[in-house]
C-alpha atoms as a PDB file:
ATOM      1  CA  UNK A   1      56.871  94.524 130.741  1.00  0.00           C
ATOM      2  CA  UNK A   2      59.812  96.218 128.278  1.00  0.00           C
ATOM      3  CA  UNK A   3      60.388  98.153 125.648  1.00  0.00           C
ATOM      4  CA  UNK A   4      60.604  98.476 121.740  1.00  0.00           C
ATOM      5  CA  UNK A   5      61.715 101.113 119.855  1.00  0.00           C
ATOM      6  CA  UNK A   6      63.175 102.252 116.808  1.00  0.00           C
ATOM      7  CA  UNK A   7      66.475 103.973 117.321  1.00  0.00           C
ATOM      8  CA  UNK A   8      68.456 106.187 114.716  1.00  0.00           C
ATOM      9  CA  UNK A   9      72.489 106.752 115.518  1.00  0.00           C
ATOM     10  CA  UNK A  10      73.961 109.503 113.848  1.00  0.00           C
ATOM     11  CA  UNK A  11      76.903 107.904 112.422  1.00  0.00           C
ATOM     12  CA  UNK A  12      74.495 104.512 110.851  1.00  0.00           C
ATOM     13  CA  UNK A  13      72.673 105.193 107.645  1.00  0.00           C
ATOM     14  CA  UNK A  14      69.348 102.366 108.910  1.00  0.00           C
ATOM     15  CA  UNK A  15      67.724 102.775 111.844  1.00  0.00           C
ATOM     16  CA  UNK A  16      67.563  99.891 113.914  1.00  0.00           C
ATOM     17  CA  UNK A  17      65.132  98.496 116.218  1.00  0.00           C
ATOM     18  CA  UNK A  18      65.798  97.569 120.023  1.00  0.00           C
ATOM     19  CA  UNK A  19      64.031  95.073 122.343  1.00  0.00           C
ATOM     20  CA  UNK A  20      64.278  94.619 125.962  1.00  0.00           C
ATOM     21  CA  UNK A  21      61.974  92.939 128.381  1.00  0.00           C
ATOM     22  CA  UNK A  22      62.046  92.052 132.121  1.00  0.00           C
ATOM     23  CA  UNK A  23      62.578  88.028 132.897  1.00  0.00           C
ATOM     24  CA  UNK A  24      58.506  87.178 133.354  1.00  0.00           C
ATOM     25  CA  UNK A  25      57.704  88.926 130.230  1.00  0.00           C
ATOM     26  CA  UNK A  26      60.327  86.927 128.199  1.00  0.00           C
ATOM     27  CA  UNK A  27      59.093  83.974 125.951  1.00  0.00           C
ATOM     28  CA  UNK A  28      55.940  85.053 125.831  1.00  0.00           C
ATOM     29  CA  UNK A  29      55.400  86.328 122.432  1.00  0.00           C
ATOM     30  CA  UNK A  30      55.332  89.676 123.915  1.00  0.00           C
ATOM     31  CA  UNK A  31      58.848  90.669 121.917  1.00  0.00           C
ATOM     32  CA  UNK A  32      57.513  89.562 118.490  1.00  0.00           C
ATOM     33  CA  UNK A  33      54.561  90.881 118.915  1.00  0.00           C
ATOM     34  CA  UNK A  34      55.684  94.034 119.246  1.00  0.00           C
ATOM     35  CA  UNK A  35      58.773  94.508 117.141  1.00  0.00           C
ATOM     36  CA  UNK A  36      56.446  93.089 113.940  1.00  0.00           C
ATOM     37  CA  UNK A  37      53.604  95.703 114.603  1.00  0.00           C
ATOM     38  CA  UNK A  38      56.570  98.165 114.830  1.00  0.00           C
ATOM     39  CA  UNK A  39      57.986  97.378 111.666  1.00  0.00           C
ATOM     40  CA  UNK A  40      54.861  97.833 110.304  1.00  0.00           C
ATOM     41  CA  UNK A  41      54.230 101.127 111.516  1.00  0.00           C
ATOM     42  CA  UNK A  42      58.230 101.636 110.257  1.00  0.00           C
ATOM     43  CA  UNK A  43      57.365 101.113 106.567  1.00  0.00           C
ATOM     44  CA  UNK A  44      53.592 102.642 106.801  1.00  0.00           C
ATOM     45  CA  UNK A  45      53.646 105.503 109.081  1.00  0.00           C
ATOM     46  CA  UNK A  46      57.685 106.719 108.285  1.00  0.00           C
ATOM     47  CA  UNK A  47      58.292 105.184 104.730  1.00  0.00           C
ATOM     48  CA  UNK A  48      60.877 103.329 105.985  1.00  0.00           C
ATOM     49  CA  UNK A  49      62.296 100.310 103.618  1.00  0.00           C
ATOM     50  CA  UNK A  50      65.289  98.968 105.661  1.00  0.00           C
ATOM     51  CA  UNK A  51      66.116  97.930 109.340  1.00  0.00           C
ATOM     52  CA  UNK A  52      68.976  97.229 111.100  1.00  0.00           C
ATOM     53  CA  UNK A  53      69.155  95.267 114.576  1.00  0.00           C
ATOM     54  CA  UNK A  54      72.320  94.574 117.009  1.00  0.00           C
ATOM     55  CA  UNK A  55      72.753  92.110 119.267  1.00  0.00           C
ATOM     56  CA  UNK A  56      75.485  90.035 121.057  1.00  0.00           C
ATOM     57  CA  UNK A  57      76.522  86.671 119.687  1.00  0.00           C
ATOM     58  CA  UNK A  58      75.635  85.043 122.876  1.00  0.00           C
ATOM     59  CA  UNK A  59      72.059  86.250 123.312  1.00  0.00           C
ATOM     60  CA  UNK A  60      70.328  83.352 121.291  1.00  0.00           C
ATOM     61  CA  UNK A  61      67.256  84.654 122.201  1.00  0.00           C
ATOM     62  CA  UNK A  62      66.956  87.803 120.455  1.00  0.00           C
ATOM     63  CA  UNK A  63      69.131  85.922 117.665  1.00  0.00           C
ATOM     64  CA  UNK A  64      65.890  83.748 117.521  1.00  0.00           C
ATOM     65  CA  UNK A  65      63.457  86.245 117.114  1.00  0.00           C
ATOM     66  CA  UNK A  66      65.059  88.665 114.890  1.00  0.00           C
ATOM     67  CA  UNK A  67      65.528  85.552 112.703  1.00  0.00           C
ATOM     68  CA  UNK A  68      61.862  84.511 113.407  1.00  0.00           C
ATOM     69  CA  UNK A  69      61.202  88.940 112.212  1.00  0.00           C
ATOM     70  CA  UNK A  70      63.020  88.158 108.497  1.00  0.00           C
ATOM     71  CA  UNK A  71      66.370  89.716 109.834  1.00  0.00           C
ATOM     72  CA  UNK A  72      69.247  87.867 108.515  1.00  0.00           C
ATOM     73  CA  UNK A  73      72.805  88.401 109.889  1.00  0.00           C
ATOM     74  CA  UNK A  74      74.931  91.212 107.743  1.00  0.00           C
ATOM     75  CA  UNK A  75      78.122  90.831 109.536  1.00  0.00           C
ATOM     76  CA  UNK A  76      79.791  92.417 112.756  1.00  0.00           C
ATOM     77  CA  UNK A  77      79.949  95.418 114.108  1.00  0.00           C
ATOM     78  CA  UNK A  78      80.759  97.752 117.136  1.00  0.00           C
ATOM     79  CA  UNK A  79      78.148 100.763 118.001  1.00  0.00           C
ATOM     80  CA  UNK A  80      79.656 104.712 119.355  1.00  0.00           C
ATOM     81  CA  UNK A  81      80.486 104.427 123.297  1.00  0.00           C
ATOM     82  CA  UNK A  82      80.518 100.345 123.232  1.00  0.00           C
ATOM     83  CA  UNK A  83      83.704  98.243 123.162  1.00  0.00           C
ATOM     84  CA  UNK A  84      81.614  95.214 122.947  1.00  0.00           C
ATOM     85  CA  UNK A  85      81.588  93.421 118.702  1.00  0.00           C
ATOM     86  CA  UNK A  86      78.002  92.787 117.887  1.00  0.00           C
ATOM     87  CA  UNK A  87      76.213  91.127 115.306  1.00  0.00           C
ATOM     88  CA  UNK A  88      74.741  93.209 112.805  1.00  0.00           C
ATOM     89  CA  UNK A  89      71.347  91.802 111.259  1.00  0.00           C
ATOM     90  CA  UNK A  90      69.340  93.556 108.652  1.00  0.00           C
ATOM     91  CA  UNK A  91      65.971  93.451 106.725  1.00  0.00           C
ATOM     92  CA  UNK A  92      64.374  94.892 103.987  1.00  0.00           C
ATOM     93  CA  UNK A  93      60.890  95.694 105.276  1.00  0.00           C
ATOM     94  CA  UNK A  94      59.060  95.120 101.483  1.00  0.00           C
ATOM     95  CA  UNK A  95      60.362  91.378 101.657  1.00  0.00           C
ATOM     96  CA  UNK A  96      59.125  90.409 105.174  1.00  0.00           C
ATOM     97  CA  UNK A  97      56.028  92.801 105.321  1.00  0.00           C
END
């Protein structure tokens, strides 16, 4: 189906979460599904209170449903080992949970 994850880089102070899912398995509901149970299990089961999320300008689907998680855009940014500029959303977990 995919895969979705939390992910910490060393040199970002949030960890952010990461979604990818083969072409049947998209617009489904499977994506939101999981990246809101783990966000849950982000504040509950590791005390987290923050997320970050990255994402190319062009992918309006994952624009949608971070949007559609409480993520709002935070500005651009570029990630270790990856020339390409990505949007940088963020959430507060206590606000959206």
């Amino acid at each position: 189906m995919g895969t979705c994850g939390l992910y910490h880089r060393e040199d970002r102070e949030d960890p952010d979460i990461g979604f990818a899912f083969l072409p049947n398995f998209i617009g489904k509901g499977y994506a939101f599904e999981a990246a809101q149970r783990l966000m849950v299990a982000a504040k509950e089961s590791y005390g987290l209170s923050d997320l970050s999320a990255y994402t190319l300008n062009t992918n309006l689907g994952s624009k949608k449903l971070l949007e559609g998680l409480g993520f709002s855009v935070n500005g651009l940014s570029r990630l270790p080992n990856n020339e390409e500029e990505l949007l940088h959303y963020f959430c507060t977990l206590t606000e959206v949970l």
